[in-house]
Protein backbone atom coordinates (compact mmCIF):
# COMPACT_ATOMS: atom_id res chain seq x y z
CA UNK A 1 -5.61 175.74 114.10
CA UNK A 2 -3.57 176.53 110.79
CA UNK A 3 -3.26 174.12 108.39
CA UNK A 4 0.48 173.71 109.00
CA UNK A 5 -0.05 172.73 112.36
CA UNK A 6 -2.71 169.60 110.70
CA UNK A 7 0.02 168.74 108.20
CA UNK A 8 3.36 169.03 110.15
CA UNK A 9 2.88 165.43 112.31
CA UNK A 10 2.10 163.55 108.89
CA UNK A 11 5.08 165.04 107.10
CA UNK A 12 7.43 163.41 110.10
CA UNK A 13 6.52 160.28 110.56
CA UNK A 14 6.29 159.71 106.52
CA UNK A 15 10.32 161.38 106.61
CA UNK A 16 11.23 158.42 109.52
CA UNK A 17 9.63 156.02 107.11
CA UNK A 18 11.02 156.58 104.23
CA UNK A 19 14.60 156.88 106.45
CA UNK A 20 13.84 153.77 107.65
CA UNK A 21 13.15 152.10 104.13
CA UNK A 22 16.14 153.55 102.81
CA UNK A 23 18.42 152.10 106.15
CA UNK A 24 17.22 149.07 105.39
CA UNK A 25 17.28 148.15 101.43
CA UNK A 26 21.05 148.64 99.62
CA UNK A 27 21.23 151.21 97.22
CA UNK A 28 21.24 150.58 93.78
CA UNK A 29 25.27 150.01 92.57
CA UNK A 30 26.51 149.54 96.04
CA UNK A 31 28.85 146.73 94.50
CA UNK A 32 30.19 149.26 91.94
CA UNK A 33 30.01 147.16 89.41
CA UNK A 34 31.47 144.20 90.33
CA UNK A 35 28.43 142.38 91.29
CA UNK A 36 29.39 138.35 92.48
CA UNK A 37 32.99 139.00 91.87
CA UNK A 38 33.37 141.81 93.89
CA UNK A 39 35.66 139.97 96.61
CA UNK A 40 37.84 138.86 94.20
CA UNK A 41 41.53 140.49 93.07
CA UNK A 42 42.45 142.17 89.90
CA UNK A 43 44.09 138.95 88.78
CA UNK A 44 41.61 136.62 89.92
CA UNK A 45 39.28 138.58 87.79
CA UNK A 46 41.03 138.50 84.77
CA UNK A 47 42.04 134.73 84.74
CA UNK A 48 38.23 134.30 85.40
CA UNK A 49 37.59 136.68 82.21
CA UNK A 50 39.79 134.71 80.95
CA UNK A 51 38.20 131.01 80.96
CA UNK A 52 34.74 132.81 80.46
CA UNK A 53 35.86 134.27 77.23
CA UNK A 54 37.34 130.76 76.04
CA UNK A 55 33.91 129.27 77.53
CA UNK A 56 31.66 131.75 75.63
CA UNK A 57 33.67 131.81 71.74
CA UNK A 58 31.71 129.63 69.92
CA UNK A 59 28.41 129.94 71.56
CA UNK A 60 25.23 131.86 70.30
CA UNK A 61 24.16 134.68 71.90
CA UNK A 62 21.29 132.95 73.02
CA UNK A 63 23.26 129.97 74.82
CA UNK A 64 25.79 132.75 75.72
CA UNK A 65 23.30 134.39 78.03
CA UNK A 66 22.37 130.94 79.43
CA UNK A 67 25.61 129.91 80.08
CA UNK A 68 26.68 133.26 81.77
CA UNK A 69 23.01 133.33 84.23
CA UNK A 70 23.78 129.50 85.55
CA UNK A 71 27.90 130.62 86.03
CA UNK A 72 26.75 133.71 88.01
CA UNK A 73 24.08 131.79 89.88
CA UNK A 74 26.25 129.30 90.42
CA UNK A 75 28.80 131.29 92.19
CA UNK A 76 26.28 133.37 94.02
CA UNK A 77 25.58 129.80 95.31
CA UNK A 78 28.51 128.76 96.83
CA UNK A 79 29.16 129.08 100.49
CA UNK A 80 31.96 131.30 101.62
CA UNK A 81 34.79 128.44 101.90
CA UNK A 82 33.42 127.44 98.36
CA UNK A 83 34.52 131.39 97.12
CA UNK A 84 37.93 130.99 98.70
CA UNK A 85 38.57 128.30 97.16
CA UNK A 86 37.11 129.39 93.80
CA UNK A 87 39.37 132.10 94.48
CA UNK A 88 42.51 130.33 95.11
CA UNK A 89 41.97 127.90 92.16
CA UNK A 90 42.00 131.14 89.93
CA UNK A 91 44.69 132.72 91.97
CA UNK A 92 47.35 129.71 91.69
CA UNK A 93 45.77 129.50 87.62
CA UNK A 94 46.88 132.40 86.60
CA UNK A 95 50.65 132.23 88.88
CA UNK A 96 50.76 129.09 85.99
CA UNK A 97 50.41 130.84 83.12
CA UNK A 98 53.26 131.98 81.21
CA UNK A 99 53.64 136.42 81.37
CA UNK A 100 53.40 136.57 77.69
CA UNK A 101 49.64 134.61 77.74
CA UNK A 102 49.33 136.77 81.61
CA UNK A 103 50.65 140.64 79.47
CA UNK A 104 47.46 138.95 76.53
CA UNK A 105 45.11 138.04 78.85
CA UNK A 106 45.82 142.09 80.73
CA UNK A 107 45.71 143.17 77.27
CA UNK A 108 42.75 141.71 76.37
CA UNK A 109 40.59 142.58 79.90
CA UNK A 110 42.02 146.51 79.26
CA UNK A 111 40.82 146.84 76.29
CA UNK A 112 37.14 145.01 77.28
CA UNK A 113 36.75 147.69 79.88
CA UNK A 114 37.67 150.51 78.22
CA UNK A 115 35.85 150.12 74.97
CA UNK A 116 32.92 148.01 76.69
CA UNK A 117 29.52 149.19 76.71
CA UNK A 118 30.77 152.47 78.59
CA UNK A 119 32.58 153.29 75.70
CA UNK A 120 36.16 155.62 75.52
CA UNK A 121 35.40 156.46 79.44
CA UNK A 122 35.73 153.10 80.77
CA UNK A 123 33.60 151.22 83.04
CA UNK A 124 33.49 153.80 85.70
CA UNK A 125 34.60 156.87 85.00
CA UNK A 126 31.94 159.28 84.03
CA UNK A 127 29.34 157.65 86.17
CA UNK A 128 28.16 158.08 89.90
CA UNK A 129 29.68 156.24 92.26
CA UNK A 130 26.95 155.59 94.22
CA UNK A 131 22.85 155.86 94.09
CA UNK A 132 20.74 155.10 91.23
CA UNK A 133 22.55 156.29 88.35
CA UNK A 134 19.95 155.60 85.19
C-alpha cells in the first residue's frame, strides 16, 4: 500500500474539522468595525459620539479607558427592547439639536474617521473587508 493511500483518510476528516470549526466560530471583523453599535444609524452614531466625546474631555486617559469598557459593557448588556430604546433616545436627541450644532457634530465625527488611527484612508478603506486582517 503507498503511502498516499495511509495518509489520504487523515487529511479528510482533519479538512471536515477544521470546516466545521470555521462554520461554527465568527470570523474575525465580521461587525466591520462597528462592534456594539453596529445596529445603530449614521445619526444615532454620531449623537452617541457626540455625548461620549463631551463624557470623555476632561478625563485621563486612564479613567478614559474605564469609562469607555463599563459604556460598551453596558450596552452589550442591555436586552434588545433596552437597544431600541437606547436607540430612539439618541434618534429623537439628535432631531433636537439645532443643524448648526447637527453640520459640528458631522463635522467633527468626519474628521475623527478620516484622520483616526487609519490615518488619510479612513476607517475602512484600504483594509479587508472581511477575515483576519492583522
Amino acid at each position: 500500500m503507498s503511502r498516499t493511500y495511509v495518509w489520504m483518510p487523515a487529511l479528510a476528516a482533519a479538512s471536515f474539522v477544521f470546516a466545521a470549526a470555521q462554520a461554527q466560530a465568527p470570523y474575525c471583523g465580521e461587525d466591520y468595525g462597528t462592534g456594539v453599535m453596529g445596529s445603530l444609524s449614521q445619526e444615532q452614531r454620531m449623537m452617541h459620539y457626540a455625548e461620549v466625546q463631551d463624557a470623555v474631555a476632561n478625563l485621563s486617559p486612564n479613567d478614559m479607558r474605564s469609562f469607555r469598557s463599563d459604556l460598551r459593557n453596558h450596552v452589550k448588556a442591555m436586552t434588545p427592547a433596552e437597544r431600541m430604546h437606547f436607540a430612539q433616545d439618541l434618534t429623537a436627541k439628535w432631531k433636537a439639536l439645532a443643524p448648526q450644532q447637527r453640520a459640528k457634530i458631522q463635522q467633527s465625527f468626519t474628521t475623527y474617521r478620516n484622520d483616526g488611527r487609519w490615518g488619510a484612508l479612513g476607517m475602512r478603506q484600504g483594509k479587508s473587508m472581511g477575515g483576519c486582517w492583522w
